[in-house]
C-alpha atoms as a PDB file:
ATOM      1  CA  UNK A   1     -25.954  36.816  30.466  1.00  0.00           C
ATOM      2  CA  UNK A   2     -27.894  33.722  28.631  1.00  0.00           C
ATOM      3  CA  UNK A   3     -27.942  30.392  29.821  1.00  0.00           C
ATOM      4  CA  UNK A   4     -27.807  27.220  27.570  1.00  0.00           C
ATOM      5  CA  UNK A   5     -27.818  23.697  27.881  1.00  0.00           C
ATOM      6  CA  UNK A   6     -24.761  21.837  26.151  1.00  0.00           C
ATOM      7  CA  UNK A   7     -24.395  18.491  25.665  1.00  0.00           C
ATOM      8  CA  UNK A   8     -21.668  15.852  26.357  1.00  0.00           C
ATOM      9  CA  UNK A   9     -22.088  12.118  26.129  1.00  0.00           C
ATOM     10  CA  UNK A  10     -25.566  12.404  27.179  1.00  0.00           C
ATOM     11  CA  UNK A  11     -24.980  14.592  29.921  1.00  0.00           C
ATOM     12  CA  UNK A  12     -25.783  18.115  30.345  1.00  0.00           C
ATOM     13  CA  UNK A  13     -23.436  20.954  30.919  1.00  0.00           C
ATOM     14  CA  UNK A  14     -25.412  24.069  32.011  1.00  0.00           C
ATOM     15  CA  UNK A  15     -23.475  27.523  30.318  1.00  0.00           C
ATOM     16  CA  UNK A  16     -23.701  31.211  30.582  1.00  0.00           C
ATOM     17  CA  UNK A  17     -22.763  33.236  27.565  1.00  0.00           C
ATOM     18  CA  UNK A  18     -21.172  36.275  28.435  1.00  0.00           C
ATOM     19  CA  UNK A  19     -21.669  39.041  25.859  1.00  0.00           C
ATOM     20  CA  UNK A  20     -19.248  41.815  27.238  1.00  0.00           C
ATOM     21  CA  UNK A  21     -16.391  38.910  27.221  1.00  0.00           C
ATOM     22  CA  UNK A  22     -17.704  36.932  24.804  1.00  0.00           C
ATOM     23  CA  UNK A  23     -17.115  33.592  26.724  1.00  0.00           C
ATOM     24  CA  UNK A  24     -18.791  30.661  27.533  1.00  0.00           C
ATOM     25  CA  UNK A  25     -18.764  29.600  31.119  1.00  0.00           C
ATOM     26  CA  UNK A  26     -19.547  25.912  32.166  1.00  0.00           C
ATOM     27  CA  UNK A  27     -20.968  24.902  35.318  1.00  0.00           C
ATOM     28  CA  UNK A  28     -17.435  22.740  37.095  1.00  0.00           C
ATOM     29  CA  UNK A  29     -20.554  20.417  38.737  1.00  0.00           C
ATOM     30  CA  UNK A  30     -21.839  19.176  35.788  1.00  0.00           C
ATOM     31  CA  UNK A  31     -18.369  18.573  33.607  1.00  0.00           C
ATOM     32  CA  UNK A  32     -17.258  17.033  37.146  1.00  0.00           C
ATOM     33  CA  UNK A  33     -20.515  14.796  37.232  1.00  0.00           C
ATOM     34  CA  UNK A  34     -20.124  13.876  33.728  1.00  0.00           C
ATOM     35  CA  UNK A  35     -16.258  13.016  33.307  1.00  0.00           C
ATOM     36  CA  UNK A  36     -16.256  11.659  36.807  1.00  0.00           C
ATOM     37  CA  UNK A  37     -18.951   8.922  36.855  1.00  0.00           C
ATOM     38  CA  UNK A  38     -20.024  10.167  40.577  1.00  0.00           C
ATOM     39  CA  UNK A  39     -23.374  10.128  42.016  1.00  0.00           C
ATOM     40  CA  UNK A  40     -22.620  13.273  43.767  1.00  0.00           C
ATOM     41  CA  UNK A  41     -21.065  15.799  41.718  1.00  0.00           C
ATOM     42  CA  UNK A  42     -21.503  18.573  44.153  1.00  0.00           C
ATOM     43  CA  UNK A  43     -19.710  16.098  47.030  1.00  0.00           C
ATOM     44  CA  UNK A  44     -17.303  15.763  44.940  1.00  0.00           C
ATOM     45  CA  UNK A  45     -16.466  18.988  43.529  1.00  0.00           C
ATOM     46  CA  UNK A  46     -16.364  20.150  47.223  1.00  0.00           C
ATOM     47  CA  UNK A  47     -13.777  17.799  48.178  1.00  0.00           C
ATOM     48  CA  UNK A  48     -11.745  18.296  44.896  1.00  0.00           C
ATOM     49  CA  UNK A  49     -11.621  22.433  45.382  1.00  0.00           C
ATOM     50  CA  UNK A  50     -10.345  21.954  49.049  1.00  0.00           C
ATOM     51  CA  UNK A  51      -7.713  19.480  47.851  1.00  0.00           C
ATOM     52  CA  UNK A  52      -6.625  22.041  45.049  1.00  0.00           C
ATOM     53  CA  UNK A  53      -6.635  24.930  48.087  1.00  0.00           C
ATOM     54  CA  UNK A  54      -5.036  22.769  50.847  1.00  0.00           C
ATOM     55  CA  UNK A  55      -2.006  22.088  47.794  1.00  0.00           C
ATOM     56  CA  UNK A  56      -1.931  25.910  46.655  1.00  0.00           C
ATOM     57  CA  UNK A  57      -3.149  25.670  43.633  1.00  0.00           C
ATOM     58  CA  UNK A  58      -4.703  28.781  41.797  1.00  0.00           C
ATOM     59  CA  UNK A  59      -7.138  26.795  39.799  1.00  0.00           C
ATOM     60  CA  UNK A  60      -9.829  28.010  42.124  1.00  0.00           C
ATOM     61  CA  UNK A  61      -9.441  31.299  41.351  1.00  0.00           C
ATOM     62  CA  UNK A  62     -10.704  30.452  37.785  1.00  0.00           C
ATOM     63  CA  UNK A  63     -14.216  29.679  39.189  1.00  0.00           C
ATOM     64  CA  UNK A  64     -16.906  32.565  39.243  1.00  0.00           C
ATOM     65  CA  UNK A  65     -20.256  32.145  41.209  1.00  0.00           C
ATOM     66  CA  UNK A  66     -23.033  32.292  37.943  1.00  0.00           C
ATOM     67  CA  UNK A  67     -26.677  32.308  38.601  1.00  0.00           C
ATOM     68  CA  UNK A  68     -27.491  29.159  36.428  1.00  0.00           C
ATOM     69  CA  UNK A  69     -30.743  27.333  36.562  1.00  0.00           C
ATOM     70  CA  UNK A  70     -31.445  23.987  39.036  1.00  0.00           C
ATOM     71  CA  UNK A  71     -32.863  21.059  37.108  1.00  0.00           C
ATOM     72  CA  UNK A  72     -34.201  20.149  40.538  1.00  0.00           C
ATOM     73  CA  UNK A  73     -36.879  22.919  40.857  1.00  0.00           C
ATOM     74  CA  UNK A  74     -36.248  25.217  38.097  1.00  0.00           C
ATOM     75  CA  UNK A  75     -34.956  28.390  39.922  1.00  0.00           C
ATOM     76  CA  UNK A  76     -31.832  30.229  39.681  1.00  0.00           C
ATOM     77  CA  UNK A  77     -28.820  29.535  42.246  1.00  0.00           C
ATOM     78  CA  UNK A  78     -25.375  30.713  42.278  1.00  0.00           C
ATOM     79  CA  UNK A  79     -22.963  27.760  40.803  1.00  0.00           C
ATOM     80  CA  UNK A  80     -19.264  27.466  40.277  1.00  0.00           C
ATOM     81  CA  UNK A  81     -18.553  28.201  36.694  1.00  0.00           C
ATOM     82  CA  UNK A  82     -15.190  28.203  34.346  1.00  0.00           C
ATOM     83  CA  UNK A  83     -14.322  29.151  30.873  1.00  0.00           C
ATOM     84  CA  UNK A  84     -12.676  26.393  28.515  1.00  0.00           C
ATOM     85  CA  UNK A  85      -9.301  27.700  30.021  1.00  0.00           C
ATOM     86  CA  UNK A  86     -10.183  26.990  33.422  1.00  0.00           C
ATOM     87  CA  UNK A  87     -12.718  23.821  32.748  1.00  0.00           C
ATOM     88  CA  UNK A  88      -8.940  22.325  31.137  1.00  0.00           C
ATOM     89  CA  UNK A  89      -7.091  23.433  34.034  1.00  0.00           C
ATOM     90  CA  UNK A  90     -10.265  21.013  36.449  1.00  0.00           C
ATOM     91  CA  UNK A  91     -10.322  18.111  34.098  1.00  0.00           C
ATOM     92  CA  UNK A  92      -6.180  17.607  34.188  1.00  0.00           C
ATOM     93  CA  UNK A  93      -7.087  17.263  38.151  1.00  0.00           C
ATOM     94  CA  UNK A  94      -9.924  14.544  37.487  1.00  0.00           C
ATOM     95  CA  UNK A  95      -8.644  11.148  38.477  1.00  0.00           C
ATOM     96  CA  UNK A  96     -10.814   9.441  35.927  1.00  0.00           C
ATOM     97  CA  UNK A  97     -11.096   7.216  33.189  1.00  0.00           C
ATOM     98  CA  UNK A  98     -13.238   9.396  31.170  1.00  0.00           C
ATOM     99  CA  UNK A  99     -11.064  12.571  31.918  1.00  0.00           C
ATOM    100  CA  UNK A 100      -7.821  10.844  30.536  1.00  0.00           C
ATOM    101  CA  UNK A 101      -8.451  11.283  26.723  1.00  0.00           C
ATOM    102  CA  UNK A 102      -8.747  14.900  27.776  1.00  0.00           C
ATOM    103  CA  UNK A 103      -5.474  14.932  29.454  1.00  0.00           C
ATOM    104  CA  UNK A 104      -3.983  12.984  26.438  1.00  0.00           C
ATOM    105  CA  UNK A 105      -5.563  15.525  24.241  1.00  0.00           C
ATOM    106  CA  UNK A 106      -3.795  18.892  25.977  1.00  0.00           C
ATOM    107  CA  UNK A 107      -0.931  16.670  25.950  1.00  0.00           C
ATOM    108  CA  UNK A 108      -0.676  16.333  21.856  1.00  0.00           C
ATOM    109  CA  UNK A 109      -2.002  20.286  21.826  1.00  0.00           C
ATOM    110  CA  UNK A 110       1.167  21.226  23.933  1.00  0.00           C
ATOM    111  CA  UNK A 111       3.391  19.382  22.262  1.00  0.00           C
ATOM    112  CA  UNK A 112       2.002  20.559  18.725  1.00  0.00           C
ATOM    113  CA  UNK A 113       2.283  24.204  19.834  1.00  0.00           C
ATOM    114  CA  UNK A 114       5.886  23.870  20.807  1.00  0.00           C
ATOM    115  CA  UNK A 115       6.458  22.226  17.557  1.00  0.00           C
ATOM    116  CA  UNK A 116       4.846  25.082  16.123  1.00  0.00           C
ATOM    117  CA  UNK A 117       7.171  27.588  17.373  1.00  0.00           C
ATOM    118  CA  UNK A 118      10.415  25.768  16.285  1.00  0.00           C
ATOM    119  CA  UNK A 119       8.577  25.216  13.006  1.00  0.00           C
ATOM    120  CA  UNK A 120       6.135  28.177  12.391  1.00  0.00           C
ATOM    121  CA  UNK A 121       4.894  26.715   8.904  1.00  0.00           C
ATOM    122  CA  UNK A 122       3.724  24.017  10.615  1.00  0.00           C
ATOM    123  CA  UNK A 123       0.741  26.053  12.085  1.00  0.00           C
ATOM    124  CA  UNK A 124      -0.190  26.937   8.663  1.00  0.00           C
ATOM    125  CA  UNK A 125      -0.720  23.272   7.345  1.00  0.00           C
ATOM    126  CA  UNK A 126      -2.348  22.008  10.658  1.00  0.00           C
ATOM    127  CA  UNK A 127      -5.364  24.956  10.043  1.00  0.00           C
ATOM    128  CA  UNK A 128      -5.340  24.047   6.519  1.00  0.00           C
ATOM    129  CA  UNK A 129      -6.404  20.769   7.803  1.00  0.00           C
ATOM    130  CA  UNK A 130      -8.451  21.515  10.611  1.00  0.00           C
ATOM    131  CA  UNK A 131     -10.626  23.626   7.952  1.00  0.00           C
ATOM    132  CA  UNK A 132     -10.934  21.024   5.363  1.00  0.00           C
ATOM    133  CA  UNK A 133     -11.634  18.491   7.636  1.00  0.00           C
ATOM    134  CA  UNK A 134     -14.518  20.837   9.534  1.00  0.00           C
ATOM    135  CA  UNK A 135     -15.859  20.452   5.960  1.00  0.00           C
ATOM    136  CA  UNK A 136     -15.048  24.279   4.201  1.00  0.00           C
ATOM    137  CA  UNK A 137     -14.181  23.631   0.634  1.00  0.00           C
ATOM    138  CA  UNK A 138     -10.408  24.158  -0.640  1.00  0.00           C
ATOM    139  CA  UNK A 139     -11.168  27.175  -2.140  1.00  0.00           C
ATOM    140  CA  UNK A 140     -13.106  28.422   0.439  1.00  0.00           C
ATOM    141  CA  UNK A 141      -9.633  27.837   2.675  1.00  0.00           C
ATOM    142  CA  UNK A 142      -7.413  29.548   0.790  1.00  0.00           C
ATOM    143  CA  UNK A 143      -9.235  32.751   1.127  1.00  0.00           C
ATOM    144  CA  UNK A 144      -9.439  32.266   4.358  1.00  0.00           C
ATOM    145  CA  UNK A 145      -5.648  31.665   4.980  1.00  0.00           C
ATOM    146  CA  UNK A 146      -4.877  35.047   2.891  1.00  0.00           C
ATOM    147  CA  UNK A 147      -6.919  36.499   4.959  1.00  0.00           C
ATOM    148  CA  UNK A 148      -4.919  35.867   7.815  1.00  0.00           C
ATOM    149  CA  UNK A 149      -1.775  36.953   6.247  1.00  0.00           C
ATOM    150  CA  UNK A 150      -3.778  40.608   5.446  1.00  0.00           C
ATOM    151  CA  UNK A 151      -4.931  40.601   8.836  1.00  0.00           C
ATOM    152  CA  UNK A 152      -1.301  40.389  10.322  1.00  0.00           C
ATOM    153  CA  UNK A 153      -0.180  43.041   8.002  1.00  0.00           C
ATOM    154  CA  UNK A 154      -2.344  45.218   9.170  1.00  0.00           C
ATOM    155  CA  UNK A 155      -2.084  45.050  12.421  1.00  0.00           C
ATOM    156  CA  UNK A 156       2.251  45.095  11.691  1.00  0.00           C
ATOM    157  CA  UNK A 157       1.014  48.767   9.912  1.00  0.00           C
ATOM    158  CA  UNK A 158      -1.117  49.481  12.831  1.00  0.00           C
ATOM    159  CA  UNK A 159       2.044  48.889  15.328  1.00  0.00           C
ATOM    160  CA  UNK A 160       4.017  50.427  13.224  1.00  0.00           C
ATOM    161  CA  UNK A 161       1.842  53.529  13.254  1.00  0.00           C
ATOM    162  CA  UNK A 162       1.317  53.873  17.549  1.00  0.00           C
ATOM    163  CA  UNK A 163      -1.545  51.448  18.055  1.00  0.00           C
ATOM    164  CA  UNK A 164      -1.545  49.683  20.958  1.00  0.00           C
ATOM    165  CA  UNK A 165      -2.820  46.259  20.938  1.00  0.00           C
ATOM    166  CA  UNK A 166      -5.649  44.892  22.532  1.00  0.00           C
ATOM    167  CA  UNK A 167      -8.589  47.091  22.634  1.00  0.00           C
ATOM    168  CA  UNK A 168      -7.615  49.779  20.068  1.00  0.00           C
ATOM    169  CA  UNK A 169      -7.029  47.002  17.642  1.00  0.00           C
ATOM    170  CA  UNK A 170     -10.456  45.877  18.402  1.00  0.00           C
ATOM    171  CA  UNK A 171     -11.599  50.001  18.215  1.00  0.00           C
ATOM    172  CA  UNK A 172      -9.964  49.945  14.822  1.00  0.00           C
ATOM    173  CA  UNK A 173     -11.118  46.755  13.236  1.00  0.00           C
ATOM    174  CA  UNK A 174     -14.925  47.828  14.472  1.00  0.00           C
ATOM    175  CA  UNK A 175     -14.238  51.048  12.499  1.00  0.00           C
ATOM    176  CA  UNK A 176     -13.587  49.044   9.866  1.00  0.00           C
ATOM    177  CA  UNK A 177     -16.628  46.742   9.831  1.00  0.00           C
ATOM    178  CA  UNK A 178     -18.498  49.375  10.060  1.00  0.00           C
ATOM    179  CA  UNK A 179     -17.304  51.153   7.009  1.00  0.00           C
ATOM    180  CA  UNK A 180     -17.228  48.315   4.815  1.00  0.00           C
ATOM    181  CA  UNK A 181     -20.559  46.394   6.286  1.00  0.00           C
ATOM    182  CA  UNK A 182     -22.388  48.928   8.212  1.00  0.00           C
ATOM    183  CA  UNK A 183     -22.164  46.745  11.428  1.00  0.00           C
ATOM    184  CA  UNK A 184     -19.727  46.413  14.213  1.00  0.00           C
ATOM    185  CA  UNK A 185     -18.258  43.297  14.775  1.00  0.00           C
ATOM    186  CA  UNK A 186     -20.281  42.061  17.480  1.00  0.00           C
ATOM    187  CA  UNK A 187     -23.412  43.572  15.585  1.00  0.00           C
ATOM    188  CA  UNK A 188     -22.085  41.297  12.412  1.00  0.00           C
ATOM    189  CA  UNK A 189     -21.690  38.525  14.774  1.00  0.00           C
ATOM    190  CA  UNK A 190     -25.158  38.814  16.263  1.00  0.00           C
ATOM    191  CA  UNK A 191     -26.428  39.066  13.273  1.00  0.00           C
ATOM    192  CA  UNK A 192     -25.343  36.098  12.116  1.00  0.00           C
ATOM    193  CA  UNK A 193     -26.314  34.820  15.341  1.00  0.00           C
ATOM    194  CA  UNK A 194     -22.952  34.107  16.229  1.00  0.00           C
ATOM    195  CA  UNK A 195     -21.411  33.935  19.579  1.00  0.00           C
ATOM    196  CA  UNK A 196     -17.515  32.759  20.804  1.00  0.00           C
ATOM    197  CA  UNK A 197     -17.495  31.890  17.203  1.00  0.00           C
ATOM    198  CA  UNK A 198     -15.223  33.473  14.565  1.00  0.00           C
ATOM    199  CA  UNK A 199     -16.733  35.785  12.785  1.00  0.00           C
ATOM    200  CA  UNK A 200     -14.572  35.250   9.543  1.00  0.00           C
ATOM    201  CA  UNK A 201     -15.140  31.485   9.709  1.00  0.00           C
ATOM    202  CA  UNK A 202     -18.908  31.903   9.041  1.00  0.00           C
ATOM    203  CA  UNK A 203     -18.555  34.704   6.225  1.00  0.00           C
ATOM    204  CA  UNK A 204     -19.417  33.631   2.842  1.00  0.00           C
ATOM    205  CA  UNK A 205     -16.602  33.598   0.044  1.00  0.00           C
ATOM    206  CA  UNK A 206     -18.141  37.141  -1.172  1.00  0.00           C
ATOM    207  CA  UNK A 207     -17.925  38.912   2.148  1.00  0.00           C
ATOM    208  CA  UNK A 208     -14.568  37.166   3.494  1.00  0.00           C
ATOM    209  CA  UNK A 209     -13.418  38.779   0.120  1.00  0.00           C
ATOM    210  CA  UNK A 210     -14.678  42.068   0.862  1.00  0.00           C
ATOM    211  CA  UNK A 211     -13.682  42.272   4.464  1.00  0.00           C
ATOM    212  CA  UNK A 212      -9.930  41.707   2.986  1.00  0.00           C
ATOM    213  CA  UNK A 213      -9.941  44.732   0.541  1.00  0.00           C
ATOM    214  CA  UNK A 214     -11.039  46.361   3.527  1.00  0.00           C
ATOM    215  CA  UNK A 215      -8.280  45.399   5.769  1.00  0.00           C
ATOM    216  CA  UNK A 216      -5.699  46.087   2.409  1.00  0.00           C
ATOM    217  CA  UNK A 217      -6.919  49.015   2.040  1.00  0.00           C
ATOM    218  CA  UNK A 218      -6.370  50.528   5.478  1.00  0.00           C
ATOM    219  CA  UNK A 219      -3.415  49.315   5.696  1.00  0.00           C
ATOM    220  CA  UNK A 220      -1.940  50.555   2.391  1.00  0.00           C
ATOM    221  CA  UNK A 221      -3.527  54.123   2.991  1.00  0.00           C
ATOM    222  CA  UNK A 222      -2.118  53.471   6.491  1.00  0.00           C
ATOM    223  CA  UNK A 223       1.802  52.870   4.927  1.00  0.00           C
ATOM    224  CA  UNK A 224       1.021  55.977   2.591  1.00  0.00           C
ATOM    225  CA  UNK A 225      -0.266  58.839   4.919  1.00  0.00           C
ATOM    226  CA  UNK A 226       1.904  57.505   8.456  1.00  0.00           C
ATOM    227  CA  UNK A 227      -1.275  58.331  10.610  1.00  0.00           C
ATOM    228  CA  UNK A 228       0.086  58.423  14.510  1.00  0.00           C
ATOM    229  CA  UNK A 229      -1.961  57.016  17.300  1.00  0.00           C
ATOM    230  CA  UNK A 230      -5.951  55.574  17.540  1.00  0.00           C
ATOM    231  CA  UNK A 231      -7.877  58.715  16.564  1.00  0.00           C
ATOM    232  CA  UNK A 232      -5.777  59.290  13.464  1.00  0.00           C
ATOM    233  CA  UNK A 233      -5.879  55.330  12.527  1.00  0.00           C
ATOM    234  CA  UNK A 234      -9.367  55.586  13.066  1.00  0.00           C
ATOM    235  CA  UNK A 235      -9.836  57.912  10.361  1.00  0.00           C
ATOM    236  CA  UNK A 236      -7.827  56.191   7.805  1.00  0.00           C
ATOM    237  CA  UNK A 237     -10.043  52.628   9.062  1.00  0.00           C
ATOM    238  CA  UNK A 238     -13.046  54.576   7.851  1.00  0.00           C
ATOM    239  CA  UNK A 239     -11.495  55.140   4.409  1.00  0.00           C
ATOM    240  CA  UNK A 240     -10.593  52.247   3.853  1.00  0.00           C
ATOM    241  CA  UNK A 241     -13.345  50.140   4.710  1.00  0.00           C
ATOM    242  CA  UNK A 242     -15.738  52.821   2.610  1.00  0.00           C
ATOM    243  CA  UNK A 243     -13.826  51.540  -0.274  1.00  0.00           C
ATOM    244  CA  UNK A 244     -14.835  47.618   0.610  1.00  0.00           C
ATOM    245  CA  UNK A 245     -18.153  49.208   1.456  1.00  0.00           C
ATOM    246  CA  UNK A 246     -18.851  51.055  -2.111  1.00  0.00           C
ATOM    247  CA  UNK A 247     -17.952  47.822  -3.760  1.00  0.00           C
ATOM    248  CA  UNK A 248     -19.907  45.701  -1.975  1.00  0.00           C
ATOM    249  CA  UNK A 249     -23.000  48.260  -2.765  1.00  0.00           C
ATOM    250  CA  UNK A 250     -22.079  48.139  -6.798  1.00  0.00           C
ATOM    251  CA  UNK A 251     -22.510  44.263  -6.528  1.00  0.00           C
ATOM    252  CA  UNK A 252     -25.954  44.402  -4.778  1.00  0.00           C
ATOM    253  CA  UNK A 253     -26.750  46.749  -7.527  1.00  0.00           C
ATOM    254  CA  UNK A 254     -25.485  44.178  -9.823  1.00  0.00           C
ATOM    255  CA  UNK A 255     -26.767  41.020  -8.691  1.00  0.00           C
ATOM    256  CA  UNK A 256     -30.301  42.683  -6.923  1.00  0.00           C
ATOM    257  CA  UNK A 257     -29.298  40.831  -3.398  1.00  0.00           C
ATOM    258  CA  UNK A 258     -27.956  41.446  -0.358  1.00  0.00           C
ATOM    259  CA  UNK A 259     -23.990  40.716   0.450  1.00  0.00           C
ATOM    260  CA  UNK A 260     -24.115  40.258   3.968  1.00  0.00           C
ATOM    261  CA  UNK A 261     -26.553  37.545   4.902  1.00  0.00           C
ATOM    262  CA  UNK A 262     -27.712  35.388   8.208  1.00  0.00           C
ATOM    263  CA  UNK A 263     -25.946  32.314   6.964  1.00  0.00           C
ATOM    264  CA  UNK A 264     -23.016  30.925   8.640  1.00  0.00           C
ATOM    265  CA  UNK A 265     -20.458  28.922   6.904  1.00  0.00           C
ATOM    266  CA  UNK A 266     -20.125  26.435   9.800  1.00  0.00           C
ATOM    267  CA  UNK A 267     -22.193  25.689  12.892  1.00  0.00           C
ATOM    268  CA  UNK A 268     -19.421  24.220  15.262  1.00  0.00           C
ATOM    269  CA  UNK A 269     -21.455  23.428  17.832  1.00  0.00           C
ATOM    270  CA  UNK A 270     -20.090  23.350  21.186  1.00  0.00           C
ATOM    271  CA  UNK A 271     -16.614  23.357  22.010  1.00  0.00           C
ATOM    272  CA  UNK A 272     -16.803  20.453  24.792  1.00  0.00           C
ATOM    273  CA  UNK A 273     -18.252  17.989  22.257  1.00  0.00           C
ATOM    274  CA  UNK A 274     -15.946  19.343  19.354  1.00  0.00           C
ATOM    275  CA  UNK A 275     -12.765  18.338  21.478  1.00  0.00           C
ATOM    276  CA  UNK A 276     -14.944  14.733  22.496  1.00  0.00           C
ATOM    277  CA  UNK A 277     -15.179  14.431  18.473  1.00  0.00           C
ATOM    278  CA  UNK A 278     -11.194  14.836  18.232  1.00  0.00           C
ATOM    279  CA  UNK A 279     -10.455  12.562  20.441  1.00  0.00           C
ATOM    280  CA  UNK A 280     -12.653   9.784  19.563  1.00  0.00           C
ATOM    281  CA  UNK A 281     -11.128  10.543  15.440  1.00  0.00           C
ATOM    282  CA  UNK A 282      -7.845  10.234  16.938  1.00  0.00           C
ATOM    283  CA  UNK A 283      -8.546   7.007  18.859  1.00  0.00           C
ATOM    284  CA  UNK A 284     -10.318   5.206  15.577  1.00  0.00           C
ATOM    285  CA  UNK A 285      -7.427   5.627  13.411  1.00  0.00           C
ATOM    286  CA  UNK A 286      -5.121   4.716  15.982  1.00  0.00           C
ATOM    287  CA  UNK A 287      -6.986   1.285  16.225  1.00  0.00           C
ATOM    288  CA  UNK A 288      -6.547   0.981  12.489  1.00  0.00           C
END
């Protein structure tokens, strides 16, 4: 596990990047210090958690005890951490001033996903959005959106065909990468230097395009030879990422560079301070 130091409003949040889950974990003290105002974050945490357990709640249970580094004298001590699920679930329990934009933020994300599921289109325009206003160019986000639509009808062929999904999707898509890129997906991401990010959100126009002939590919060979089951489908994933992979060798060839490079199309940053961002957007056009 690595440990980082993230940033909100001045304050820092300690984190621990797991790589086999790839999450982020945040220490509950410091978000607690930091949307909470207190002078004694630990105090407070400790009376917060035995409120939550004398009233039954299961937000406890999010926590895990994470060796994370003291500011105090530099040496590693076992700390309540949570991922962004859980560090949502502790801020909706803050009674705080700072905590309520937060709470008024999962508020307008609930109520967009349920209008999402009555109106399913409407997911489409709200990450058309989200995209162009992250600052990817319209062109950029169009590939991007077709590639979700080839991603989803793969993994409809894959279904079809007696994948189960969850991990064999993620077997089969690494089988892929691999083919096409000569890299996993977490090797792609790490080389990219990439971590809870998306890996197809930081590929270039070129390998975004690439990755989707792939992920065609498989799945028309797929709809052609009816392969049964993972080892079969795994097969087929090679051929058709080797087809992605022989093109993207004829344009190196062509142009004298490298397809696949270190660059990332976005750095997001972290996701605490991207949701403080929102909110703050939200709150400026509201008071025009």
């Amino acid at each position: 596990m690595e440990n980082e130091i993230k940033l909100f409003e001045g304050n820092k949040i300690r984190s621990v990047w797991d790589e086999e889950k790839e999450e982020w974990y945040f220490s509950v003290v410091d978000v607690v210090g930091a949307l909470s105002g207190s002078e004694n974050p630990n105090n407070y945490w400790k009376v917060l958690k035995n409120r939550l357990n004398q009233e039954g709640s299961q937000l406890v249970t999010f926590c895990n005890q994470l060796k994370m580094r003291s500011e105090k004298d530099g040496k590693m001590y076992k700390t309540d951490a949570a991922d962004i699920q859980g560090i949502l679930r502790i801020i909706q329990s803050i009674p705080s001033p700072k905590a309520e934009p937060f709470k008024r933020w999962l508020s307008e994300v609930g109520k967009e996903r349920i209008d999402e599921i009555i109106d399913p289109e409407l997911s489409i325009e709200r990450a058309l959005e989200t995209y162009l206003r992250k600052g990817y160019s319209k062109e950029w986000v169009n590939q991007r959106l077709q590639a979700i639509q080839v991603r989803k009808e793969l993994t409809d062929a894959w279904q079809e065909h007696g994948v189960k999904e969850g991990k064999e999707y993620a077997n089969l898509t690494n089988e892929i990468s691999r083919a096409w890129s000569g890299m996993s997906t977490r090797e792609y991401k790490n080389y990219k230097g990439l971590k809870k990010q998306n890996l197809r959100d930081n590929m270039t126009t070129t390998e975004l395009i690439l990755n989707m002939l792939a992920e065609t590919a498989t799945k028309d060979i797929a709809n052609s030879s009816n392969p049964e089951g993972l080892e079969e489908n795994k097969e087929v994933c090679r051929r058709g990422g080797s087809i992605a992979g022989n093109a993207r060798k004829e344009i190196e060839e062509e142009t004298g560079k490298a397809v696949i490079t270190r660059k990332n199309a976005l750095d997001f940053g972290n996701v605490i301070s991207d949701v403080s961002k929102e909110i703050s957007d939200k709150d400026d056009k509201n008071a025009d």
